[in-house]
N, C-alpha and C. Protein backbone atom coordinates (compact mmCIF):
# COMPACT_ATOMS: atom_id res chain seq x y z
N UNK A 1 8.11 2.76 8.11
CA UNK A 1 7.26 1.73 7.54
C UNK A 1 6.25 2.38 6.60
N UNK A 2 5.97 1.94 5.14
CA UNK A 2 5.61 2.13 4.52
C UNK A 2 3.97 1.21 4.02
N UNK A 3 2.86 2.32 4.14
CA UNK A 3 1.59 1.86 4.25
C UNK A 3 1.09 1.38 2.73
N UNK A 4 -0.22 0.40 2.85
CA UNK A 4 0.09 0.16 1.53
C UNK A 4 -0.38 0.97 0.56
N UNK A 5 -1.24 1.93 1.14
CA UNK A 5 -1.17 3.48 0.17
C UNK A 5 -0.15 4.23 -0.08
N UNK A 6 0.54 4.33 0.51
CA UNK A 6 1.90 5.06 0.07
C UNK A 6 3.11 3.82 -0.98
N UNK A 7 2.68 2.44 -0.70
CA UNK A 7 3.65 2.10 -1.70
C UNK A 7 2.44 1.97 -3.28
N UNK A 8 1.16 2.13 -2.91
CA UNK A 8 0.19 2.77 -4.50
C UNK A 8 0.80 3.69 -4.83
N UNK A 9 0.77 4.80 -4.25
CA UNK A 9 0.88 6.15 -4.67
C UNK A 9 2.45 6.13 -5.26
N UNK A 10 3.22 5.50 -4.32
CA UNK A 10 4.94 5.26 -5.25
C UNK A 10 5.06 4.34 -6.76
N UNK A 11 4.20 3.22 -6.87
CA UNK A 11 4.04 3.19 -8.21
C UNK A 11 3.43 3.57 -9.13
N UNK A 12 2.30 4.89 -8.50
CA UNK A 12 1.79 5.10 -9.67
C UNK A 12 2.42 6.12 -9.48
N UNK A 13 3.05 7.19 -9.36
CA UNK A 13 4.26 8.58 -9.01
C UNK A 13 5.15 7.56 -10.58
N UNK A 14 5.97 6.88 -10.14
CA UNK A 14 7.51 6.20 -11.32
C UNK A 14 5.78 5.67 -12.59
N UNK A 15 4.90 5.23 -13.02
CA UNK A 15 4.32 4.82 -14.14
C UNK A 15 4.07 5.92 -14.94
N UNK A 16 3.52 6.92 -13.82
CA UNK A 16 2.36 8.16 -14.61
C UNK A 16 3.11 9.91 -14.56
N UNK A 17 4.54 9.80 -13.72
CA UNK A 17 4.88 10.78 -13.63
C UNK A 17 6.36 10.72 -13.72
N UNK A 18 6.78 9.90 -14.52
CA UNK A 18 7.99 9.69 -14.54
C UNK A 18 9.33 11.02 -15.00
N UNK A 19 8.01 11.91 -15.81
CA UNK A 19 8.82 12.89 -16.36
C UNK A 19 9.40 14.00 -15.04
N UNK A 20 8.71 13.58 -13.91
CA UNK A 20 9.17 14.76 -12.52
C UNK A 20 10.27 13.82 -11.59
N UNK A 21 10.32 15.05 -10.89
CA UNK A 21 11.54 13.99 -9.63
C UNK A 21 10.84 13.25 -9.47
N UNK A 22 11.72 12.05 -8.85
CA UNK A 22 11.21 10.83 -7.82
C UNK A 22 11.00 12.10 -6.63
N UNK A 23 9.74 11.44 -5.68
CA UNK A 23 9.39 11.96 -4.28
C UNK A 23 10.71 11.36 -3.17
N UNK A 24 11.00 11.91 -2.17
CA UNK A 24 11.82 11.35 -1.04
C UNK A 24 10.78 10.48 -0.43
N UNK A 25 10.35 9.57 0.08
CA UNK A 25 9.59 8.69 1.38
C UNK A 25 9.99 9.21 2.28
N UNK A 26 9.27 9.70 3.30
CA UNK A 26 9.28 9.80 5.16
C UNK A 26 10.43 10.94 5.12
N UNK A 27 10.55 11.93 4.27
CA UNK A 27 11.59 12.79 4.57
C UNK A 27 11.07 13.83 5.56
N UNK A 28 12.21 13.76 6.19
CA UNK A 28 12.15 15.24 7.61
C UNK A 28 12.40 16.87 7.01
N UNK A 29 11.32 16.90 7.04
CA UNK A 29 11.45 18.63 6.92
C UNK A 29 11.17 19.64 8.04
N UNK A 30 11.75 19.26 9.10
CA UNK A 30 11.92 20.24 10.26
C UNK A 30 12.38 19.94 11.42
N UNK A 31 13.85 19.27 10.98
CA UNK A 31 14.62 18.69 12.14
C UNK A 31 14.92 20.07 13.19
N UNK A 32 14.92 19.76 14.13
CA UNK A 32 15.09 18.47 15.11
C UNK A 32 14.17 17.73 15.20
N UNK A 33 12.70 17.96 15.05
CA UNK A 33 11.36 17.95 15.04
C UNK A 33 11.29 16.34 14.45
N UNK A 34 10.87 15.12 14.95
CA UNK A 34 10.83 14.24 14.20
C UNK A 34 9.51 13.80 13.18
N UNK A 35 8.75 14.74 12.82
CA UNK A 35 8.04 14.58 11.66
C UNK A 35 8.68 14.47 10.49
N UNK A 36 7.35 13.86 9.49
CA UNK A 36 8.15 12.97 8.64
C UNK A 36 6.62 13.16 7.60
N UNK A 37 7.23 13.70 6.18
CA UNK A 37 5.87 13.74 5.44
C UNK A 37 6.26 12.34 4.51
N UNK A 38 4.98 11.92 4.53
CA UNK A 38 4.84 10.49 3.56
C UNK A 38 5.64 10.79 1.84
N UNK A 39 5.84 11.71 1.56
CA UNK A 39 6.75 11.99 0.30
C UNK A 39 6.70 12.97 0.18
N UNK A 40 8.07 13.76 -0.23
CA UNK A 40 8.35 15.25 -0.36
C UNK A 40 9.26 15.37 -1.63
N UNK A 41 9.46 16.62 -1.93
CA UNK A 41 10.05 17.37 -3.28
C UNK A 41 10.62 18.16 -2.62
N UNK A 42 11.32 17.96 -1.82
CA UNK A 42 11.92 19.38 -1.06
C UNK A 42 12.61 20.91 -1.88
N UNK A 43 13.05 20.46 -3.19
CA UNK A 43 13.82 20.97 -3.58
C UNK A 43 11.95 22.03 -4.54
N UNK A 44 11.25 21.54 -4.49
CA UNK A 44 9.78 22.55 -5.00
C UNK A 44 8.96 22.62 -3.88
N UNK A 45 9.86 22.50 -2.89
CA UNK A 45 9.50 22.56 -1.55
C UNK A 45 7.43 21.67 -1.14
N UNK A 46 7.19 20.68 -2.03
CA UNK A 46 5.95 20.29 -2.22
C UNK A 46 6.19 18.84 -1.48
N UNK A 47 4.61 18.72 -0.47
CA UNK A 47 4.71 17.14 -0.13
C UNK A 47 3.33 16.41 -0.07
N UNK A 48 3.53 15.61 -0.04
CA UNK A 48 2.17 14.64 0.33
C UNK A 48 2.13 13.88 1.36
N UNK A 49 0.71 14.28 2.14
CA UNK A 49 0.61 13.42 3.31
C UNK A 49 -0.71 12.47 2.67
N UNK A 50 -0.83 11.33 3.06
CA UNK A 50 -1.64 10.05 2.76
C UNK A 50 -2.31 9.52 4.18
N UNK A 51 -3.91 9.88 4.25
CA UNK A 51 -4.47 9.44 5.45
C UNK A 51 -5.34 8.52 5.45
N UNK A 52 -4.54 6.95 5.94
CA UNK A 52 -5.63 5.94 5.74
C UNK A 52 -6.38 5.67 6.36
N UNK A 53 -7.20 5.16 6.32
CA UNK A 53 -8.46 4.67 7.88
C UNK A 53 -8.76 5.39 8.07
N UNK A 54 -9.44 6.47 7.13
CA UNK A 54 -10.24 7.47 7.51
C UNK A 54 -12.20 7.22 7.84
N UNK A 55 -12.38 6.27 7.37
CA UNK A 55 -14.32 5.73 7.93
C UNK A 55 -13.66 4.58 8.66
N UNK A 56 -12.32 4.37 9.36
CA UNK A 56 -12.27 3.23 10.67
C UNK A 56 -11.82 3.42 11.81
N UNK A 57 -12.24 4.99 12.13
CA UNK A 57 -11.67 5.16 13.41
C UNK A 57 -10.58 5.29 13.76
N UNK A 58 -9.21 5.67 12.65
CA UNK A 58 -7.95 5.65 12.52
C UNK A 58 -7.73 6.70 13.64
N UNK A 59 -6.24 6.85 13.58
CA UNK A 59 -5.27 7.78 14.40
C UNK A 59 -5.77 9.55 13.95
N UNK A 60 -5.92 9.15 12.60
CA UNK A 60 -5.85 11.11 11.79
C UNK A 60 -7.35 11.47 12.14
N UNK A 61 -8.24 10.49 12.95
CA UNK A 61 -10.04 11.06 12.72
C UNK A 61 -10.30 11.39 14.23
N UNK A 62 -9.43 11.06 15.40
CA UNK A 62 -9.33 11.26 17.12
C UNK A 62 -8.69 12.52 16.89
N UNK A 63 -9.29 13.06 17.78
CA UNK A 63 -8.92 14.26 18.60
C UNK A 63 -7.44 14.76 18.20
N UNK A 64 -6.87 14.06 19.36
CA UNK A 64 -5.21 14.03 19.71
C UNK A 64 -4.93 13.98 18.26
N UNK A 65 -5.17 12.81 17.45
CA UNK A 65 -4.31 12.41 16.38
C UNK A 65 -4.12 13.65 15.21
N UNK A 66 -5.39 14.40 15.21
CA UNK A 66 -5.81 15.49 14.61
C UNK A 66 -5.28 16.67 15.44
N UNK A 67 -5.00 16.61 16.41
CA UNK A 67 -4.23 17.90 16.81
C UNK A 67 -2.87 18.00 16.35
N UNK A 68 -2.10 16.90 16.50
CA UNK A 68 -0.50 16.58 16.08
C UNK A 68 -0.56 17.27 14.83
N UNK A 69 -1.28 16.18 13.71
CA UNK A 69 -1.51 16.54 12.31
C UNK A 69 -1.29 17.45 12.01
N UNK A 70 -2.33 19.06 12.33
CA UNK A 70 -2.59 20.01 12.53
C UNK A 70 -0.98 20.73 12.56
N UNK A 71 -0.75 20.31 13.54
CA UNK A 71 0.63 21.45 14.09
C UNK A 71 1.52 21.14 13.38
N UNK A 72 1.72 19.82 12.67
CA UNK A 72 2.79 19.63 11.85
C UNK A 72 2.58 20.13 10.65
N UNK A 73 1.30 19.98 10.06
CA UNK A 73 1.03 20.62 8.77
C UNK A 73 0.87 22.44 8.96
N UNK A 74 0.88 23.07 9.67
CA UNK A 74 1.24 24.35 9.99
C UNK A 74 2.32 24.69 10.43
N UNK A 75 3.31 24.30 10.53
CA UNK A 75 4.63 24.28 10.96
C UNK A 75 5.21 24.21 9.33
N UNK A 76 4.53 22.97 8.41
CA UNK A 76 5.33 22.97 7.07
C UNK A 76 4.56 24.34 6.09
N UNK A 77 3.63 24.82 6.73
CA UNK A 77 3.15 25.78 5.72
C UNK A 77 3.78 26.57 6.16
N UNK A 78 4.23 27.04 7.20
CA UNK A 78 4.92 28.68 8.01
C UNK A 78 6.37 27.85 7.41
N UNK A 79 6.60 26.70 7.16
CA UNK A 79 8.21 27.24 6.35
C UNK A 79 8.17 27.29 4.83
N UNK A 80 7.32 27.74 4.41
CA UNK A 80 7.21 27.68 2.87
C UNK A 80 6.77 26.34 2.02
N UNK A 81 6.09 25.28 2.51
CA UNK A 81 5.84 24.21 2.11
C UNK A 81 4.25 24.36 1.18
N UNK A 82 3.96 23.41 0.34
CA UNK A 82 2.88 23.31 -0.32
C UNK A 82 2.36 21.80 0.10
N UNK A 83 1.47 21.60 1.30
CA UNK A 83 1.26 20.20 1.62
C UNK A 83 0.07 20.19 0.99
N UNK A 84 -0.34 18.58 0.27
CA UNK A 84 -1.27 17.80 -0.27
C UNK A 84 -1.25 17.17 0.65
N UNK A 85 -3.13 16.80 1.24
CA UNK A 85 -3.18 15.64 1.64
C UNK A 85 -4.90 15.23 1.47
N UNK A 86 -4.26 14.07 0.86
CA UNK A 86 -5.52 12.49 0.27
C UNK A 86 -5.74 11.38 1.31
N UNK A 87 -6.72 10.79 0.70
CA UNK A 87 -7.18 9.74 1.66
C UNK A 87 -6.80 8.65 0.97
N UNK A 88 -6.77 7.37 1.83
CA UNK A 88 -7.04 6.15 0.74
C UNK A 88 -8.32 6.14 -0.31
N UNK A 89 -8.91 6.46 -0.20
CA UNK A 89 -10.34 6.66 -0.62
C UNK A 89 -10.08 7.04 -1.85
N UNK A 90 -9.52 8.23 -1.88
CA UNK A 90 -9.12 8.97 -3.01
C UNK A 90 -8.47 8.86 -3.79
N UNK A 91 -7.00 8.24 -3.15
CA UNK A 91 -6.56 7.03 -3.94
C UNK A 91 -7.10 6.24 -5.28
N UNK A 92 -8.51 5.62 -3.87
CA UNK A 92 -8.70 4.32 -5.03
C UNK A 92 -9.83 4.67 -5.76
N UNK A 93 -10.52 6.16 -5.38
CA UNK A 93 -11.23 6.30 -6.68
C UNK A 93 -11.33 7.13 -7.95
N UNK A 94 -9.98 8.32 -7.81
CA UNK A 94 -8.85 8.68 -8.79
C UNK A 94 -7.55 9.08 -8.52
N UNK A 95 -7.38 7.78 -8.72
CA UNK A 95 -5.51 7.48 -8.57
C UNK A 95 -4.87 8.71 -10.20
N UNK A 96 -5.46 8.79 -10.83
CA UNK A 96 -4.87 9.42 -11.88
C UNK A 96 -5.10 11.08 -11.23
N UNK A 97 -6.32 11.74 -11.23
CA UNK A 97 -6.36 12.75 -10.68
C UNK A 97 -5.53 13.24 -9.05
N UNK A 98 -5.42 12.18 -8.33
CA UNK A 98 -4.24 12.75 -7.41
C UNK A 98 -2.78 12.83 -7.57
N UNK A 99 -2.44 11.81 -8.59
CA UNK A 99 -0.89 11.86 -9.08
C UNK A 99 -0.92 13.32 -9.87
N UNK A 100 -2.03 13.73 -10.82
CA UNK A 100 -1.70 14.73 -11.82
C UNK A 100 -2.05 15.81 -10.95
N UNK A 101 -2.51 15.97 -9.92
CA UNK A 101 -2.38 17.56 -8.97
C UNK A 101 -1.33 17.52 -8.27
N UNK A 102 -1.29 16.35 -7.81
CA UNK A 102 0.73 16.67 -7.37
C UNK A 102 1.73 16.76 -8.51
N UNK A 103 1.43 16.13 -9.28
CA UNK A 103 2.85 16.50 -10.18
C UNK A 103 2.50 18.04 -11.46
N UNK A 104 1.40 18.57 -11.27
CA UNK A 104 1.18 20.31 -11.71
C UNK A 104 2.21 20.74 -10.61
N UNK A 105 1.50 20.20 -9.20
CA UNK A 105 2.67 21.19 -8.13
C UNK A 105 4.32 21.18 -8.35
N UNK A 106 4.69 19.96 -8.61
CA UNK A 106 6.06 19.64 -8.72
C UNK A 106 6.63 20.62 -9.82
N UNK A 107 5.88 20.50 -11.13
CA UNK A 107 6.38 20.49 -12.19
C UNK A 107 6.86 22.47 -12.27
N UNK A 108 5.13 23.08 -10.81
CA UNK A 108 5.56 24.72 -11.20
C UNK A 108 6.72 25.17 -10.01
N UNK A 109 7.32 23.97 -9.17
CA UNK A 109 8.31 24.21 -8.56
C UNK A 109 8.26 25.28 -7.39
């Protein structure tokens, strides 16, 4: 299921960055393991995680929720990964500046 920051970030990815790959949605990069980064480039080995409800008490700002996080996003850096990760926030107050630091990453592969 797709949040409604991640379907922002998918149209502005195809408006403003059309010249790079399309991102995968929810792709698994460490099966068996069922994590799942909110959009990946596997092939520039680059992804983006998107954390909403960050001033509402969300899942990513508790303890637990922040420990998971943690181990998954260190698990994708110990396999060679380049993880981004934004807030809604950031999103909505430069949507242009977070598309154009992910797609520098994409573009140096």
């Amino acid at each position: 299921m797709s949040s409604h920051w991640e379907e922002y970030f998918a149209t502005l990815w195809s408006s403003l960055a059309s010249d790079a790959p399309a991102p995968i949605p929810q792709y698994r990069f460490a099966p068996p393991r069922k994590w799942r980064a909110d959009f990946a480039w596997p092939e520039q080995k680059v992804m983006l995680e998107i954390h909403g409800g960050e001033f509402a008490g969300g899942r990513h700002t508790r303890g637990a929720g922040m420990a998971r996080d943690f181990e998954k996003h260190n698990a994708a850096v110990a396999a060679g990964w380049r993880v981004f990760y934004v807030t809604g926030k950031m999103l909505e107050d430069d949507p242009y500046g977070v598309v154009d630091m992910v797609h520098r990453a994409v573009r140096r592969g």
